[in-house]
C-alpha atoms as a PDB file:
ATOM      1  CA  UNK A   1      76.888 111.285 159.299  1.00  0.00           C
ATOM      2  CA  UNK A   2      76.716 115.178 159.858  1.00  0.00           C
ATOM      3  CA  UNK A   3      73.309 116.837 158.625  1.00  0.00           C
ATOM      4  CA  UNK A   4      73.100 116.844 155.209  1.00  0.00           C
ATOM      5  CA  UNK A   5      75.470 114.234 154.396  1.00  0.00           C
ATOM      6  CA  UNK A   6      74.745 110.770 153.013  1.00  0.00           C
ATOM      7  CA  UNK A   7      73.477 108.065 155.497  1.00  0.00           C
ATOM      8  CA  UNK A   8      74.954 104.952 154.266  1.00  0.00           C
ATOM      9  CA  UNK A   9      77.662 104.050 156.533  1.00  0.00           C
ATOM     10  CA  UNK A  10      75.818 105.555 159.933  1.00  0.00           C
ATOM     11  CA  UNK A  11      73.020 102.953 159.223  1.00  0.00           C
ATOM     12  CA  UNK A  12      75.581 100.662 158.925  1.00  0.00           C
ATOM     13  CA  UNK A  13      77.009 101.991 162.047  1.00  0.00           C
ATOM     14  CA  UNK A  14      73.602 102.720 164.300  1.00  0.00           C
ATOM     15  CA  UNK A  15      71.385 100.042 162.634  1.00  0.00           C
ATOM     16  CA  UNK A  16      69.022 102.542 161.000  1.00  0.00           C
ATOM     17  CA  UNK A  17      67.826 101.346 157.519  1.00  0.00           C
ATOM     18  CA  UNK A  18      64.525 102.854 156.236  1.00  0.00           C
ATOM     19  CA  UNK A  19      62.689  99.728 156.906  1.00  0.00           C
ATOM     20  CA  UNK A  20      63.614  99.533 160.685  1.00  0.00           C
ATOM     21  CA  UNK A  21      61.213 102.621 161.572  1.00  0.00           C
ATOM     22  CA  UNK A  22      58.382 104.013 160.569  1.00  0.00           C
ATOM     23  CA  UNK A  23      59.127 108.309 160.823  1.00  0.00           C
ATOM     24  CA  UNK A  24      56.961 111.150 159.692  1.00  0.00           C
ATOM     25  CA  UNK A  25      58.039 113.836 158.288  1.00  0.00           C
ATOM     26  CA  UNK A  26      56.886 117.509 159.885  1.00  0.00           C
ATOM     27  CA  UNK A  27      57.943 120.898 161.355  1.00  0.00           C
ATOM     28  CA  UNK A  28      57.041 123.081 164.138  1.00  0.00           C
ATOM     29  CA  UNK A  29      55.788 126.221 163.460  1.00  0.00           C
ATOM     30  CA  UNK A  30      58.078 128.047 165.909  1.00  0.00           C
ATOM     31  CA  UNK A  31      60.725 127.793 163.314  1.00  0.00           C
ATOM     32  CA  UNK A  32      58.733 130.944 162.328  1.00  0.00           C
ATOM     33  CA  UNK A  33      58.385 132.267 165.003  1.00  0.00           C
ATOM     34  CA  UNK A  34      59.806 136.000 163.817  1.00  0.00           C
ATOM     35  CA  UNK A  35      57.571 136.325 160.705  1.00  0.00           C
ATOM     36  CA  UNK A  36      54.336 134.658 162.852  1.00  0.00           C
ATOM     37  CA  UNK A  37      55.219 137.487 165.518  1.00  0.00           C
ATOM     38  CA  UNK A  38      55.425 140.384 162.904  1.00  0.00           C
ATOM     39  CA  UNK A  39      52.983 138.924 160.553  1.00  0.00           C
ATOM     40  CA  UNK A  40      54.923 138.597 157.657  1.00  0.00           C
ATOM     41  CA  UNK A  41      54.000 135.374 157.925  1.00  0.00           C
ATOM     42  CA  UNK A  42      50.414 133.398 158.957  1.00  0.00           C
ATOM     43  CA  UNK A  43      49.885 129.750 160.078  1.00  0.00           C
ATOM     44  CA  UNK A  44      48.133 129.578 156.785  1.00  0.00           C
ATOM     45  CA  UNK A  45      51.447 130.352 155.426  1.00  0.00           C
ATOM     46  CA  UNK A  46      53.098 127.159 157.027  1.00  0.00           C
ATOM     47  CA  UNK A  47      50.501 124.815 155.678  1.00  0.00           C
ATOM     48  CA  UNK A  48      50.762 126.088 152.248  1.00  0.00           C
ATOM     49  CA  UNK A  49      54.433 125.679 153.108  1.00  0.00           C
ATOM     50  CA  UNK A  50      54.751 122.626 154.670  1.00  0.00           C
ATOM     51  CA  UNK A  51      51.883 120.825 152.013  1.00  0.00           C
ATOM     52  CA  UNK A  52      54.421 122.107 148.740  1.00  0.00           C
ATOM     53  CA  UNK A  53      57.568 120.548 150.623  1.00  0.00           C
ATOM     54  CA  UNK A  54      55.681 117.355 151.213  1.00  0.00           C
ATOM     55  CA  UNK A  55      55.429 117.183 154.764  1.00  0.00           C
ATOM     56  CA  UNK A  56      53.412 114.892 156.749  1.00  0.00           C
ATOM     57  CA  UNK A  57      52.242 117.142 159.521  1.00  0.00           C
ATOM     58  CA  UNK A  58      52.841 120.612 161.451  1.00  0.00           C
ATOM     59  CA  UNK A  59      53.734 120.943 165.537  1.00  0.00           C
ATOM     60  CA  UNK A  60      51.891 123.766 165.605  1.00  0.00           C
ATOM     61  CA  UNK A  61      53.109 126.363 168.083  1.00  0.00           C
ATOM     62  CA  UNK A  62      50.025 128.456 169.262  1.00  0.00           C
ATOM     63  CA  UNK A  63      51.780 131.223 170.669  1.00  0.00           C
ATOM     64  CA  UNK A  64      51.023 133.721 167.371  1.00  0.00           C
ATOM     65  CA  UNK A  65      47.063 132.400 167.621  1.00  0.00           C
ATOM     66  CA  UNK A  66      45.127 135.832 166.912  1.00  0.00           C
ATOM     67  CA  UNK A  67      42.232 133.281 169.083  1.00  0.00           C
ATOM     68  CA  UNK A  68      40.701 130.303 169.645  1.00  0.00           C
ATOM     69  CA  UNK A  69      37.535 130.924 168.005  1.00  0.00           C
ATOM     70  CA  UNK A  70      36.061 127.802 165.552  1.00  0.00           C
ATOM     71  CA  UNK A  71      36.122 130.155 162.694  1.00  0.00           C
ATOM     72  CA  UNK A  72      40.009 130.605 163.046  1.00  0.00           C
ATOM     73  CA  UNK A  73      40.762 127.188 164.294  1.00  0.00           C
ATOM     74  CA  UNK A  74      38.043 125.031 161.715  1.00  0.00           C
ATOM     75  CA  UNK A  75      39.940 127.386 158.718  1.00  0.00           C
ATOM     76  CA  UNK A  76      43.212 126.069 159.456  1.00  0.00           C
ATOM     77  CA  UNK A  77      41.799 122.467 160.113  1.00  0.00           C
ATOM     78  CA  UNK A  78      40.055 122.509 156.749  1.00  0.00           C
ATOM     79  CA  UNK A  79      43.036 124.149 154.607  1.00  0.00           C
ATOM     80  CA  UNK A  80      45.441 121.565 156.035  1.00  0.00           C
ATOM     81  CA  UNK A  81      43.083 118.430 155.747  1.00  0.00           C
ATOM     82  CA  UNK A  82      42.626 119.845 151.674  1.00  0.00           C
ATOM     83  CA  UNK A  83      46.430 120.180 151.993  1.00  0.00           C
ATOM     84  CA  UNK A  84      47.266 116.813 152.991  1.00  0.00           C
ATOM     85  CA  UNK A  85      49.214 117.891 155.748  1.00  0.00           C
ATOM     86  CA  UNK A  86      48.388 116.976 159.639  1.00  0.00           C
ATOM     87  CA  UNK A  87      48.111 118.913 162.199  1.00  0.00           C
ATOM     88  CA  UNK A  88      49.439 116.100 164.547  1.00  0.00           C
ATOM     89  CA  UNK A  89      50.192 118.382 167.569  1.00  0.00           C
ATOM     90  CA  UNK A  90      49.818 121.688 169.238  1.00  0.00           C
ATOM     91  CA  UNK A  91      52.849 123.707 171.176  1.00  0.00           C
ATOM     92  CA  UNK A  92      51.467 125.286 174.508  1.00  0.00           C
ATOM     93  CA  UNK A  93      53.036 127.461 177.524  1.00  0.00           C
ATOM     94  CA  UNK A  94      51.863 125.178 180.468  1.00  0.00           C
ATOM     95  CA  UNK A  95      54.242 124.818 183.414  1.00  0.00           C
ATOM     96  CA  UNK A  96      53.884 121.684 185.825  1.00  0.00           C
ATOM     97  CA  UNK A  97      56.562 123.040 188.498  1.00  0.00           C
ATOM     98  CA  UNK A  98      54.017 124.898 190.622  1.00  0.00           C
ATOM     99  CA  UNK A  99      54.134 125.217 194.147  1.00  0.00           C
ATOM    100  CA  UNK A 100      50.906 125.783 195.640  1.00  0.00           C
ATOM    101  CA  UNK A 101      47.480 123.919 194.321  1.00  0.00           C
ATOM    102  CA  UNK A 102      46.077 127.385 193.555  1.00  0.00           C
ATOM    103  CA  UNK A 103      48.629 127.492 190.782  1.00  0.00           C
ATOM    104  CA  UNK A 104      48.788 123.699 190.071  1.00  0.00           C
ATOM    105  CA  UNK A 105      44.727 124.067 189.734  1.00  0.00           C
ATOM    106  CA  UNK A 106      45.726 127.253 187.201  1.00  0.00           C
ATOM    107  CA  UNK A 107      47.850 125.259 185.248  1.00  0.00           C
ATOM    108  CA  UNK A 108      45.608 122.491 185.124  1.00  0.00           C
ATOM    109  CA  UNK A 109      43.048 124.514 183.979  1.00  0.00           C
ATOM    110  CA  UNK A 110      45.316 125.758 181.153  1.00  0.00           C
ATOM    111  CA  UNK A 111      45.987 122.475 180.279  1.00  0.00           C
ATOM    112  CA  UNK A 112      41.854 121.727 179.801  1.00  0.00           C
ATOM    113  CA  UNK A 113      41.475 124.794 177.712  1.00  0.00           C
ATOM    114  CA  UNK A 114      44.112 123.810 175.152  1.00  0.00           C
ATOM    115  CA  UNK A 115      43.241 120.068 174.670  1.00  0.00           C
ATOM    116  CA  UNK A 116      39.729 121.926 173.603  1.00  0.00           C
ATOM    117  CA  UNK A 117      41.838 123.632 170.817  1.00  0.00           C
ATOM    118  CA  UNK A 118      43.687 120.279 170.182  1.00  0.00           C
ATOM    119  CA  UNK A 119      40.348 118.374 169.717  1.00  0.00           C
ATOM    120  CA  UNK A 120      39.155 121.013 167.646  1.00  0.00           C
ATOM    121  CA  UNK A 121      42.064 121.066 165.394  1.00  0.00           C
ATOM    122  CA  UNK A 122      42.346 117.323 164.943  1.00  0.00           C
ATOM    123  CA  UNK A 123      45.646 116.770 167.050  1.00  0.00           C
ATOM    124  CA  UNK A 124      46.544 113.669 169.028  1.00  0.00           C
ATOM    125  CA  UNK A 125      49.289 115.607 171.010  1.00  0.00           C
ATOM    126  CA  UNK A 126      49.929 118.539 172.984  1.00  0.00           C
ATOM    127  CA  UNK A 127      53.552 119.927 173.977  1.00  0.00           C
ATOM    128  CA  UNK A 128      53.697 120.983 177.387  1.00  0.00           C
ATOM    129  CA  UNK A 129      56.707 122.356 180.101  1.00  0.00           C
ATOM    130  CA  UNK A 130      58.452 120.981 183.159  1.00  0.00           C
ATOM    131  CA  UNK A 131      58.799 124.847 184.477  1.00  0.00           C
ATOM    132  CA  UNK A 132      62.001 126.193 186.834  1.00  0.00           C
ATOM    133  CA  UNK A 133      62.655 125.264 190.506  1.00  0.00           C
ATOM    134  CA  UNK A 134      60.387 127.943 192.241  1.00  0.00           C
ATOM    135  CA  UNK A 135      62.401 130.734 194.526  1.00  0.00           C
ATOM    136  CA  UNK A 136      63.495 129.355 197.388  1.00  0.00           C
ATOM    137  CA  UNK A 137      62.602 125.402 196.675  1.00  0.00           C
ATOM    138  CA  UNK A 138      64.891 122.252 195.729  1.00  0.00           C
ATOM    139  CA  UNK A 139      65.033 120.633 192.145  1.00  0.00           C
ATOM    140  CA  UNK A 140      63.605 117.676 194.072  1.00  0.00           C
ATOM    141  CA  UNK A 141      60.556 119.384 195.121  1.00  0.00           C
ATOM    142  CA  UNK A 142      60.294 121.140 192.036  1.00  0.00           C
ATOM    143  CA  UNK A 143      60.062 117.387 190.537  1.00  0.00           C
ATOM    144  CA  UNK A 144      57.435 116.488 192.962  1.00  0.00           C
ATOM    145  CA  UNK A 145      54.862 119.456 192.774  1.00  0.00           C
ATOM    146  CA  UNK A 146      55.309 118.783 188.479  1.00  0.00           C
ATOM    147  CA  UNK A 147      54.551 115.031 188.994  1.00  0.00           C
ATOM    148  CA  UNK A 148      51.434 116.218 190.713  1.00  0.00           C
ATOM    149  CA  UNK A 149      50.437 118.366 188.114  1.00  0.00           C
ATOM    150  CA  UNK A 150      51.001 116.161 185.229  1.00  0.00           C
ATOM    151  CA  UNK A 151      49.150 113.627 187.095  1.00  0.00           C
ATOM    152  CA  UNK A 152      45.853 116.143 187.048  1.00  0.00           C
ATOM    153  CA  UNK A 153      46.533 117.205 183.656  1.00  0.00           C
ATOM    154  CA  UNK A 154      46.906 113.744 182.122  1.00  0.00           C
ATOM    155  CA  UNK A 155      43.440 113.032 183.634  1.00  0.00           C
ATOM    156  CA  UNK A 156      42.371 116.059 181.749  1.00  0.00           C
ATOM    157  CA  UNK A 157      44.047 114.620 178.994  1.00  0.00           C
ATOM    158  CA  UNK A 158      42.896 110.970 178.894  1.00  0.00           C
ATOM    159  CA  UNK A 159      39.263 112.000 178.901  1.00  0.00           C
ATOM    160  CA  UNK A 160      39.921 113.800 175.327  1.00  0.00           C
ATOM    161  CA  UNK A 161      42.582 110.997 174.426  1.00  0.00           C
ATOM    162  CA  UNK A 162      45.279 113.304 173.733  1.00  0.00           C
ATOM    163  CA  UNK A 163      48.837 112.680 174.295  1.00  0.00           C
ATOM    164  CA  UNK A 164      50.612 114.953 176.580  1.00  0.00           C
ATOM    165  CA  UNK A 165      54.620 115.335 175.422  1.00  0.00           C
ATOM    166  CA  UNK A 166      56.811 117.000 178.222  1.00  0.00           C
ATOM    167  CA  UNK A 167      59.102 118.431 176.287  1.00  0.00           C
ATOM    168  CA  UNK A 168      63.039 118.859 177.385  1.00  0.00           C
ATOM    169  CA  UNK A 169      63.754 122.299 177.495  1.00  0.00           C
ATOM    170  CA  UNK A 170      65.446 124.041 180.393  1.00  0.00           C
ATOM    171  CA  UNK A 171      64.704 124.225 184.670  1.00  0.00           C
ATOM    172  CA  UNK A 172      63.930 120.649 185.453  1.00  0.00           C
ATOM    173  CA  UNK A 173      63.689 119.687 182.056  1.00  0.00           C
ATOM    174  CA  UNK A 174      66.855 120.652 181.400  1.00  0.00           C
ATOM    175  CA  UNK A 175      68.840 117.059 181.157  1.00  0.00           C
ATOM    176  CA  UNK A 176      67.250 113.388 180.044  1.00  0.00           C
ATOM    177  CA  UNK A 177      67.322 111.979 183.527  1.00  0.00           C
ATOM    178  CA  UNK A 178      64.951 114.509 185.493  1.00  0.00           C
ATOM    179  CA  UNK A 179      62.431 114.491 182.466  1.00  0.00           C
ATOM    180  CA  UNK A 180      61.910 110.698 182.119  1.00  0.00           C
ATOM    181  CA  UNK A 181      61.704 110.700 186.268  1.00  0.00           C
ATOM    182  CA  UNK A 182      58.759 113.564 185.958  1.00  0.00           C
ATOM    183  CA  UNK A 183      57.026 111.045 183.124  1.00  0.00           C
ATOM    184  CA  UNK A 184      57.930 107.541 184.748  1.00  0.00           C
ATOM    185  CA  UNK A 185      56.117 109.224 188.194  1.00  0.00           C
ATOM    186  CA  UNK A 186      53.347 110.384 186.472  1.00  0.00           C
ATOM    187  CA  UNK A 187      52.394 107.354 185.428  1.00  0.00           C
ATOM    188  CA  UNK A 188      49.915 107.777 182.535  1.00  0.00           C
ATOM    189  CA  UNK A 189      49.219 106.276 178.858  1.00  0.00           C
ATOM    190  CA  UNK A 190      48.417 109.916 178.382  1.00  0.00           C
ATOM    191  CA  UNK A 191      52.118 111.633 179.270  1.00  0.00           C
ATOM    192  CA  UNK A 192      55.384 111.000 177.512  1.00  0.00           C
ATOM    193  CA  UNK A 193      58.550 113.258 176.569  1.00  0.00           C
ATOM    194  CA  UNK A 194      58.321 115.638 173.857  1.00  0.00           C
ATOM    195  CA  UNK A 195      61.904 114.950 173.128  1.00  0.00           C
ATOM    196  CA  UNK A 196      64.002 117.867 171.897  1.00  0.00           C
ATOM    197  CA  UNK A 197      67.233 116.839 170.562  1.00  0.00           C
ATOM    198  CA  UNK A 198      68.947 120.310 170.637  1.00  0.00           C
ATOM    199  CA  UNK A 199      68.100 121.008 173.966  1.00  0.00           C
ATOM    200  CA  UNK A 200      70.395 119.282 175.975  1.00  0.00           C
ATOM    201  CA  UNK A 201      73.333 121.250 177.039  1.00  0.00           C
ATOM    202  CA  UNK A 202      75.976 118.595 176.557  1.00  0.00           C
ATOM    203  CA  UNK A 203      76.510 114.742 176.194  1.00  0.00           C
ATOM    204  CA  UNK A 204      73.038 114.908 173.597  1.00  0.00           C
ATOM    205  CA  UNK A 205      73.318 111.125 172.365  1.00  0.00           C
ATOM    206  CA  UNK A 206      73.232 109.492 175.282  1.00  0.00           C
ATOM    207  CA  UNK A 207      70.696 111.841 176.952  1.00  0.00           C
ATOM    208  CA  UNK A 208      68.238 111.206 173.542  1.00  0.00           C
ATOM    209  CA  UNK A 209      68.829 107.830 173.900  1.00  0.00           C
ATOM    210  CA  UNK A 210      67.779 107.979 177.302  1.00  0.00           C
ATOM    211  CA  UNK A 211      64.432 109.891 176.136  1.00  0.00           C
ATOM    212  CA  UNK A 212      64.071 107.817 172.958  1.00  0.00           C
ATOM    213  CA  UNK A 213      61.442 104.909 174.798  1.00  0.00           C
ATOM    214  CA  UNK A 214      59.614 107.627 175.868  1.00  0.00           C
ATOM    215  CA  UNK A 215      59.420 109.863 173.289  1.00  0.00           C
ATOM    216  CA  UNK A 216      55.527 110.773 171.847  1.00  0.00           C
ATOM    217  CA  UNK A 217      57.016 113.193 169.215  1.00  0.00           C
ATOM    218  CA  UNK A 218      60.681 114.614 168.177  1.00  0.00           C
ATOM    219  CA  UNK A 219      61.587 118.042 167.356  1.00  0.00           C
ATOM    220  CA  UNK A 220      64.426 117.383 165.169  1.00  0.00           C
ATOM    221  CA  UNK A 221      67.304 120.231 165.192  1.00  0.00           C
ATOM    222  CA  UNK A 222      70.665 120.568 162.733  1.00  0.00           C
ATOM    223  CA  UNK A 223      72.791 120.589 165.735  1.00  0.00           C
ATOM    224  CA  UNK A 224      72.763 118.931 169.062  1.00  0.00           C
ATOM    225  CA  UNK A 225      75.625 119.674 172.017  1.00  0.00           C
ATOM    226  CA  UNK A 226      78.319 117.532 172.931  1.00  0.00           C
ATOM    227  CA  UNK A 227      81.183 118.745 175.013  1.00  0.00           C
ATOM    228  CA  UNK A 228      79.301 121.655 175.895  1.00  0.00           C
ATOM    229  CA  UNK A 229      79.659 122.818 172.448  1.00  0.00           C
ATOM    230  CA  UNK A 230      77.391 122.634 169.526  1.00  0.00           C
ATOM    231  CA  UNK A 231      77.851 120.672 166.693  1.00  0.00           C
ATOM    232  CA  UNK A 232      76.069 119.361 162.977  1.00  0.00           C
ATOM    233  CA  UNK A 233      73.493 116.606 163.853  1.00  0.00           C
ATOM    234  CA  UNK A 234      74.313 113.330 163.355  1.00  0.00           C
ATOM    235  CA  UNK A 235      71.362 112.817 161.982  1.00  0.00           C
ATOM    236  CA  UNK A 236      71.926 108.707 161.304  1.00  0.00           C
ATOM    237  CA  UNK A 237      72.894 108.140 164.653  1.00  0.00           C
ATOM    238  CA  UNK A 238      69.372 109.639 166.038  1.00  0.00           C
ATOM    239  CA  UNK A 239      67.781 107.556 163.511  1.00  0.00           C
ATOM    240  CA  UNK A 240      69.228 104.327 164.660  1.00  0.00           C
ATOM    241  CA  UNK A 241      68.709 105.447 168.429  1.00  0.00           C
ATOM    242  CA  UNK A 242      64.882 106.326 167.812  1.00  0.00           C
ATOM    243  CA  UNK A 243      64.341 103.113 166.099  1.00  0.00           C
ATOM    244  CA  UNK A 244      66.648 100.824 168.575  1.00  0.00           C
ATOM    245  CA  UNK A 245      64.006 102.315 171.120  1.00  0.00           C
ATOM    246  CA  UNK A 246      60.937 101.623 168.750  1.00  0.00           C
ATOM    247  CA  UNK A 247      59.814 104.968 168.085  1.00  0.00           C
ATOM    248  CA  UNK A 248      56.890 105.381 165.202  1.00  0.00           C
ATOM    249  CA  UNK A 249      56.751 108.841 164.646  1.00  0.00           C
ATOM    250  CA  UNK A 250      56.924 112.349 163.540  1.00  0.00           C
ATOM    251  CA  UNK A 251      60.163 114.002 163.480  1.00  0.00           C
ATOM    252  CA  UNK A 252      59.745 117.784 163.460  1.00  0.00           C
ATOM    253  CA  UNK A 253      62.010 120.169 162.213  1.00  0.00           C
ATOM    254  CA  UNK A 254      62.392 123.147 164.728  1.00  0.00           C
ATOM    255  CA  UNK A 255      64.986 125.767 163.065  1.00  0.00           C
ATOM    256  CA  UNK A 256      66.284 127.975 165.485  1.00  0.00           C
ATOM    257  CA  UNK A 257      69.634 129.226 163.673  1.00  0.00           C
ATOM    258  CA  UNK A 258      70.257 132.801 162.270  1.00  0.00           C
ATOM    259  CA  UNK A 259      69.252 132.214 158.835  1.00  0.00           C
ATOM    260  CA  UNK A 260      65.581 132.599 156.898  1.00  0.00           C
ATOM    261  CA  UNK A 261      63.698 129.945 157.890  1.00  0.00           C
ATOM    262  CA  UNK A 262      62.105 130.130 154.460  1.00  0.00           C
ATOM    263  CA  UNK A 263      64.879 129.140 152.859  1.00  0.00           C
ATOM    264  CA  UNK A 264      66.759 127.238 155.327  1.00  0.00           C
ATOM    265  CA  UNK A 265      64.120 125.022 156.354  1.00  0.00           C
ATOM    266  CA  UNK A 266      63.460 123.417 152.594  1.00  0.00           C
ATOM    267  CA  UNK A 267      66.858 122.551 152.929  1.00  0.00           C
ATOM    268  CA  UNK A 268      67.260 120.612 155.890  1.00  0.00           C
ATOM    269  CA  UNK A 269      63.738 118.470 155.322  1.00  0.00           C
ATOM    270  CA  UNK A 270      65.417 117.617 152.607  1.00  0.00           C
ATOM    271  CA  UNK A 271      68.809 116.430 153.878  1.00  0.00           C
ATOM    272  CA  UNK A 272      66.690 114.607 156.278  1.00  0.00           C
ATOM    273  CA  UNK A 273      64.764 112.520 153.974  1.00  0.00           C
ATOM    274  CA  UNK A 274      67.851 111.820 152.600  1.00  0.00           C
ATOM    275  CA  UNK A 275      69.016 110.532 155.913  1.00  0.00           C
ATOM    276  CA  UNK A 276      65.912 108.516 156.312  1.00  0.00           C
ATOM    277  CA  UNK A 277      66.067 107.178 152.509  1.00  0.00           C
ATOM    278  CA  UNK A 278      63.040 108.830 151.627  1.00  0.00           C
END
């Protein structure tokens, strides 16, 4: 079943049915990200948005934040909770692959600011990076000085119970296998994988899949990579992966194609529901 089409014989197929999970529906605000640069278009915006297409929550990207101040962040908090609409998670630009403790103790100090701003929005979750191999290290040390990081920042974490998501996208994120070892190494309740499912440059099924029992939020995208070449979601077999691994969550619509996300994304949440029987 490619994106957008119906999901009868791919439940069949990848034993999703609506009653096997229990999915949220929700998109990430850096499917704006052009109009939340130029202004054209305000966080306020996406609630509004996301609250008359009948969303469940936003993955709120901070990167467009004008600050952090409580009369900015307690506006948003209290148009969304009048909206309906959750403001489950939070989208930062920490880096865990750092390799001095000058820089880990940076990071980790980034880290503490934004779970502030999490707790003060309401949100369980925060999205955070694996980072690049450093000039002149290995991927395997890379890994290492990461794992060390995350295990600081999900300290940090725990004490505000939020949810840390390490999200695959890129350096030593870049494929299923090195981002559940950074998570499985860490070895907190707090961490998990923010699992992207457009981000993996090829083989994307079996590299979600891998993900899937880790996952603490999805960022949903209309095409994935197989063969090292991009193609439409299919959209029932992630379904029937995410529940096989007994995911309860939000999926998040990230658009990152060519086209208006003001009118593309309305379409897609709604070939999704109709994926999910909803």
């Amino acid at each position: 079943m490619a994106m957008g089409a119906a999901g009868v014989a791919a439940r069949g197929v990848y034993g999703w049915a609506p009653e096997s999970g229990r999915f949220r529906t929700a998109v990430c605000a850096y499917s704006f990200r052009k109009g939340l640069q130029d202004k054209s278009f305000t966080y306020t915006d996406l609630i509004r948005m996301a609250a008359e297409l009948g969303l469940d929550g936003i993955d709120l990207t901070t990167y467009w934040l004008p600050d952090t101040s409580d009369q900015t962040l307690f506006g948003l908090k209290r148009l969304a909770y009048r909206s309906g609409v959750a403001l489950y998670s939070i989208g930062i630009r920490a880096h865990m692959a750092q390799p001095t403790p000058e820089l880990q103790a940076a990071e980790v100090e980034m880290v503490r600011k934004w779970l502030n701003v999490a707790e003060r929005l309401g949100a369980s979750h925060m999205r955070i990076f694996g980072g690049s191999v450093p000039k002149g290290a290995t991927e395997d040390q890379a890994v290492a000085w990461a794992v060390e990081t995350l295990k600081r920042a999900a300290e940090e974490a725990g004490k505000q119970g939020i949810t840390l998501g390490v999200e695959d996208d890129g350096g030593i994120t870049t494929n299923a296998d090195r981002t559940v070892e950074i998570v499985k190494k860490a070895d907190s309740p707090w961490v998990g994988v923010n699992l992207d499912i457009g981000n993996f440059p090829d083989d994307a099924y079996r590299q979600i899949e891998m993900c899937a029992p880790y996952a603490t939020n999805v960022h949903f995208k209309s095409e994935v990579h197989m063969a090292k070449k991009a193609e439409p979601t299919d959209v029932g077999r992630v379904l029937g992966i995410l529940a096989k691994a007994g995911y309860r969550g939000y999926l998040a619509l990230e658009y990152e194609a060519a086209g208006d996300p003001r009118t593309e994304v309305p379409k897609l949440i709604a070939q999704m529901r109709q994926a999910m029987g909803r």
